[in-house]
Protein backbone atom coordinates (compact mmCIF):
# COMPACT_ATOMS: atom_id res chain seq x y z
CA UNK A 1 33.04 -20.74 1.14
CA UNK A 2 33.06 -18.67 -1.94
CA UNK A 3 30.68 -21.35 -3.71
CA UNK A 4 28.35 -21.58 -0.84
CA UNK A 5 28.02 -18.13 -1.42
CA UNK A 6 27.51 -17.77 -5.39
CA UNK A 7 24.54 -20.51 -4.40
CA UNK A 8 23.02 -18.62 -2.02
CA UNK A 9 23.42 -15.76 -4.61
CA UNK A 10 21.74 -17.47 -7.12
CA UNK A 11 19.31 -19.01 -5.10
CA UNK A 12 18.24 -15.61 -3.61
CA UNK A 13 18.18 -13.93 -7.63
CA UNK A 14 16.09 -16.74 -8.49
CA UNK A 15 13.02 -15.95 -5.82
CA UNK A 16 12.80 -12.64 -7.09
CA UNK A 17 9.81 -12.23 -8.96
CA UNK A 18 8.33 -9.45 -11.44
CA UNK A 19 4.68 -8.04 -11.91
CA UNK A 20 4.47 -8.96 -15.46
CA UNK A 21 4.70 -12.55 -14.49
CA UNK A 22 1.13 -12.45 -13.24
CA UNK A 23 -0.37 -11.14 -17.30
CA UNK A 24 -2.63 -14.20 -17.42
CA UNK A 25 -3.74 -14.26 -14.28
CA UNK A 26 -7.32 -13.29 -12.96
CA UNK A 27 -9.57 -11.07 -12.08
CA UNK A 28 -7.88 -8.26 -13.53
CA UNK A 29 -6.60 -5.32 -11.07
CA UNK A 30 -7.54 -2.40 -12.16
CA UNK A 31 -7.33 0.22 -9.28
CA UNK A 32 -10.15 2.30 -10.65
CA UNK A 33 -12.65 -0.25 -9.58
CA UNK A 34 -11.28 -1.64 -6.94
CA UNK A 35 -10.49 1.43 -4.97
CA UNK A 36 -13.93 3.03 -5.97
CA UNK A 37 -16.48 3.71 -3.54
CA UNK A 38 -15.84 2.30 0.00
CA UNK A 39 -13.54 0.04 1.35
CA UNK A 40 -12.24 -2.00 5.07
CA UNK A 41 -8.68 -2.58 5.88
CA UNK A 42 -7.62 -5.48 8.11
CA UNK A 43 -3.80 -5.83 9.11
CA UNK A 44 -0.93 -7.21 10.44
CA UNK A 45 2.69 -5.00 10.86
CA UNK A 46 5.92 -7.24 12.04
CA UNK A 47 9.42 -6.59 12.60
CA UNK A 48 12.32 -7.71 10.87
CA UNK A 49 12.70 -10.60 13.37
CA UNK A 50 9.34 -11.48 12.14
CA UNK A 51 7.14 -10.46 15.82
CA UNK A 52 4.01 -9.29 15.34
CA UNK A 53 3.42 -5.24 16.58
CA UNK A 54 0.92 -3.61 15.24
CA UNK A 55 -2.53 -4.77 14.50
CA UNK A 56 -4.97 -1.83 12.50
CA UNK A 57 -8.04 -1.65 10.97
CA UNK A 58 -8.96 1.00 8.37
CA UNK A 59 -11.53 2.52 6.28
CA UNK A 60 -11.38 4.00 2.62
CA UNK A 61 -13.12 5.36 0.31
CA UNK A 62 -11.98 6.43 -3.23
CA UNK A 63 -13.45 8.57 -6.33
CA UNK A 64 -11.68 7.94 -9.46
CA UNK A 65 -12.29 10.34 -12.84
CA UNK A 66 -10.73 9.26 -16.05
CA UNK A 67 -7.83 7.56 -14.73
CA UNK A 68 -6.99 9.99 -11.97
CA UNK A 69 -8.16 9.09 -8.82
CA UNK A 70 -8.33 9.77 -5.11
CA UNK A 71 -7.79 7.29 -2.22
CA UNK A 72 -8.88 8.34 1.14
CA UNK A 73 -7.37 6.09 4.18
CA UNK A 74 -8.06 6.39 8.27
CA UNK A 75 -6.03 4.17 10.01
CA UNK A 76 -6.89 2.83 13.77
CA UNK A 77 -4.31 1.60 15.33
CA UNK A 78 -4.03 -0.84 18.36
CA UNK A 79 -1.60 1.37 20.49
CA UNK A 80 -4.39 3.85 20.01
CA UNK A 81 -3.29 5.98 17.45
CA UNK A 82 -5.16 7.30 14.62
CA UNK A 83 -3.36 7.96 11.32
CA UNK A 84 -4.52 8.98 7.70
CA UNK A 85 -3.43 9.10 4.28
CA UNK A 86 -4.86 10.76 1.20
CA UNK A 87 -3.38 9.55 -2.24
CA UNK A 88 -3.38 10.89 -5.15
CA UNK A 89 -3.30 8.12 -7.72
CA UNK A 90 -3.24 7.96 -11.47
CA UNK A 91 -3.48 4.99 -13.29
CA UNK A 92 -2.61 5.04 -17.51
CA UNK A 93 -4.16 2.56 -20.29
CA UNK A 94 -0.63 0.41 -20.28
CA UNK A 95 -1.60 -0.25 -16.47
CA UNK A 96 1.46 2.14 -14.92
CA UNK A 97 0.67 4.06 -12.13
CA UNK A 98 1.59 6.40 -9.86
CA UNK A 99 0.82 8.52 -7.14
CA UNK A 100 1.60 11.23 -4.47
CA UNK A 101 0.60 11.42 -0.48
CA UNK A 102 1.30 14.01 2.28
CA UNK A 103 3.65 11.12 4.34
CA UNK A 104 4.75 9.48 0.81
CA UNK A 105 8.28 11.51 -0.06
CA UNK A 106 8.69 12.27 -4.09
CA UNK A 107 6.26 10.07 -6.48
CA UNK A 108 5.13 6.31 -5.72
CA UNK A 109 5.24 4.67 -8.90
CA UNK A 110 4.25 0.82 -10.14
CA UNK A 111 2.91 -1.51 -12.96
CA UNK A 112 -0.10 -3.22 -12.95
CA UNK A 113 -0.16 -7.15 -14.54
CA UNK A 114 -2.91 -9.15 -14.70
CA UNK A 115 -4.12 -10.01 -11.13
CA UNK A 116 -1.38 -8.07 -9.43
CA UNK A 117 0.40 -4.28 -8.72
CA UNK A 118 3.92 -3.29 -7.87
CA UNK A 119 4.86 -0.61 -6.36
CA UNK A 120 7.67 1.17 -4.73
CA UNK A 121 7.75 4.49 -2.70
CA UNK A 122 9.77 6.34 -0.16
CA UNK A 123 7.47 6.23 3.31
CA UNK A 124 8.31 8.93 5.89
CA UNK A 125 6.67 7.07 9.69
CA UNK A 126 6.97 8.57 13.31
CA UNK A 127 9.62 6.68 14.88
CA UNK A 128 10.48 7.06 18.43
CA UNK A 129 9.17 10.71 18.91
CA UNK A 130 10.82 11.63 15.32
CA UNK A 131 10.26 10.24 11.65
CA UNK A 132 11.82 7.61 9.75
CA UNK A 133 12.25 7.61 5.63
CA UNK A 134 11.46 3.84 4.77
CA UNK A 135 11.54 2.31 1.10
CA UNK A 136 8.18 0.44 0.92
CA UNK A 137 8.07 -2.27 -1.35
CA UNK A 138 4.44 -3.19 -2.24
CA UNK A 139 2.70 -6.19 -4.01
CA UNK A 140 -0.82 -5.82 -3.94
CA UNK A 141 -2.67 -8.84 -5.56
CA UNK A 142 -7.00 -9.08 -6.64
CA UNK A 143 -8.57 -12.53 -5.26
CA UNK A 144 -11.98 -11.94 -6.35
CA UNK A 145 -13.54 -8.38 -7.40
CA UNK A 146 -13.96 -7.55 -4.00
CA UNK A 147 -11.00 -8.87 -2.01
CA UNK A 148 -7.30 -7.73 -2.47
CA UNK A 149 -4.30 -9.12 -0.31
CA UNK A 150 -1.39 -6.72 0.17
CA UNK A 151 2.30 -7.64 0.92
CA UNK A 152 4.56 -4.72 2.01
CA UNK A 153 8.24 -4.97 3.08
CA UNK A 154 9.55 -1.32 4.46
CA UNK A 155 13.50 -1.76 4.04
CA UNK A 156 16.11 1.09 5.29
CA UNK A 157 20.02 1.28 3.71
CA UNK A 158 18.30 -1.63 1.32
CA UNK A 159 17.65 -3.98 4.77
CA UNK A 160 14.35 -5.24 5.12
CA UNK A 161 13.32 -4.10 9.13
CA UNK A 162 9.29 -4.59 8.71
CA UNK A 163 6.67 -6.59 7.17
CA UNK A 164 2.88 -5.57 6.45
CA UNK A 165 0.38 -8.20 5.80
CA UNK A 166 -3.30 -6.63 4.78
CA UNK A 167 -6.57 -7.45 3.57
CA UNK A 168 -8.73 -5.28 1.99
CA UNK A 169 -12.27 -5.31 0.94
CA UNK A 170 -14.28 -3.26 -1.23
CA UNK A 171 -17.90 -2.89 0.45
CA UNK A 172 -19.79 -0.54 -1.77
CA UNK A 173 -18.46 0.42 -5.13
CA UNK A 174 -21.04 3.65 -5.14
CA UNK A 175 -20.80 4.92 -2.15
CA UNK A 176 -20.07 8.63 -1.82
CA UNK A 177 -16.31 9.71 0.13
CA UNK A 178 -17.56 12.93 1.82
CA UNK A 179 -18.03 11.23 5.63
CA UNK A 180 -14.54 9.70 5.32
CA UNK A 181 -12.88 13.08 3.58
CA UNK A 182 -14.05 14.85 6.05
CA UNK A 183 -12.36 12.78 8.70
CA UNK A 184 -9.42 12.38 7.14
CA UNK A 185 -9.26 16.42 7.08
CA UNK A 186 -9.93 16.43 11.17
CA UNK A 187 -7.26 13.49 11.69
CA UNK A 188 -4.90 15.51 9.35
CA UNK A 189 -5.43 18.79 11.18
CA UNK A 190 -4.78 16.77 14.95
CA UNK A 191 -1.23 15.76 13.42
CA UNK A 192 -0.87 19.28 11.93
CA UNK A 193 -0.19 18.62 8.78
CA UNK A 194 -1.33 19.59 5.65
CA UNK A 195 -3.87 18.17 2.94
């Protein structure tokens, strides 16, 4: 029994993977151009028994200003609820970054490498009519320069109880954020909260 075990241990340490890995690979991620201008989000939220329940669409726009930026996200959802999310992201020349949001609790930090980011952050999300702190584990990786694939497992007491799968696609690098900041500021005020 005990050597099944150490296998399975070693098997499981040896899936792990880490950002810098992915140095050599291409395009490069840099968040500054990817998250500039506007953007669609497609996705996909499971449980930890791997069941589909949530389905969302969102839309978001960024503006970015010598390596500070901000990331403005509406979410709709397919019960019908409409969410948002306004990050404040910085992003240094050794490709760390980090970054701060109203539902995000403390700092999200990461490392850029190559192709790919990692980040981790403490996510507070309403959970039968109260919240829920998750640990949100993210690995965001650049296809082409207009198409990024995101892979997020939320985990609670270091279990892993949900699974995002998202697309995202950059649709005009210029475009100006003051439609979408202004509805993240009427979607903010609906939940009561502040920006």
């Amino acid at each position: 029994m005990r050597i099944a075990f150490l296998a399975a241990a070693a098997l499981l340490a040896g899936c792990s993977q880490s950002v810098t890995e992915y140095r050599q690979q291409t395009p490069v991620l840099q968040l500054d151009h990817f998250f500039a201008g506007s953007g669609r989000a497609y996705g996909v939220l499971h449980d930890w028994r791997g069941r589909q329940t949530l389905r969302f669409t969102a839309d978001l726009c960024g503006e970015w200003q010598q390596g500070r930026g901000d990331l403005y996200e509406v979410f709709y959802f397919s019960d019908g609820r409409v969410e948002q999310r306004h990050w404040q992201l910085q992003q240094d020349s050794q490709g760390k970054v980090s970054g701060t949001a109203g539902d995000v609790i403390g700092e999200a930090a990461g490392q850029l490498a190559g192709n790919a980011l990692y980040w981790q952050y403490v996510l507070r999300i309403p959970y039968d009519g109260s919240t829920l702190d998750v640990t949100v584990k993210d690995w965001l990786y650049l296809i082409d320069p207009q198409n990024l694939i995101n892979r997020t497992t939320m985990h609670k007491f270091g279990i892993k109880v949900a699974e995002l799968t998202l697309s995202i696609q950059q649709t005009d690098a210029g475009a100006d954020c003051t439609d979408l900041k202004r509805k993240v500021a009427e979607v903010a005020a609906t939940q009561g909260q502040i920006l």
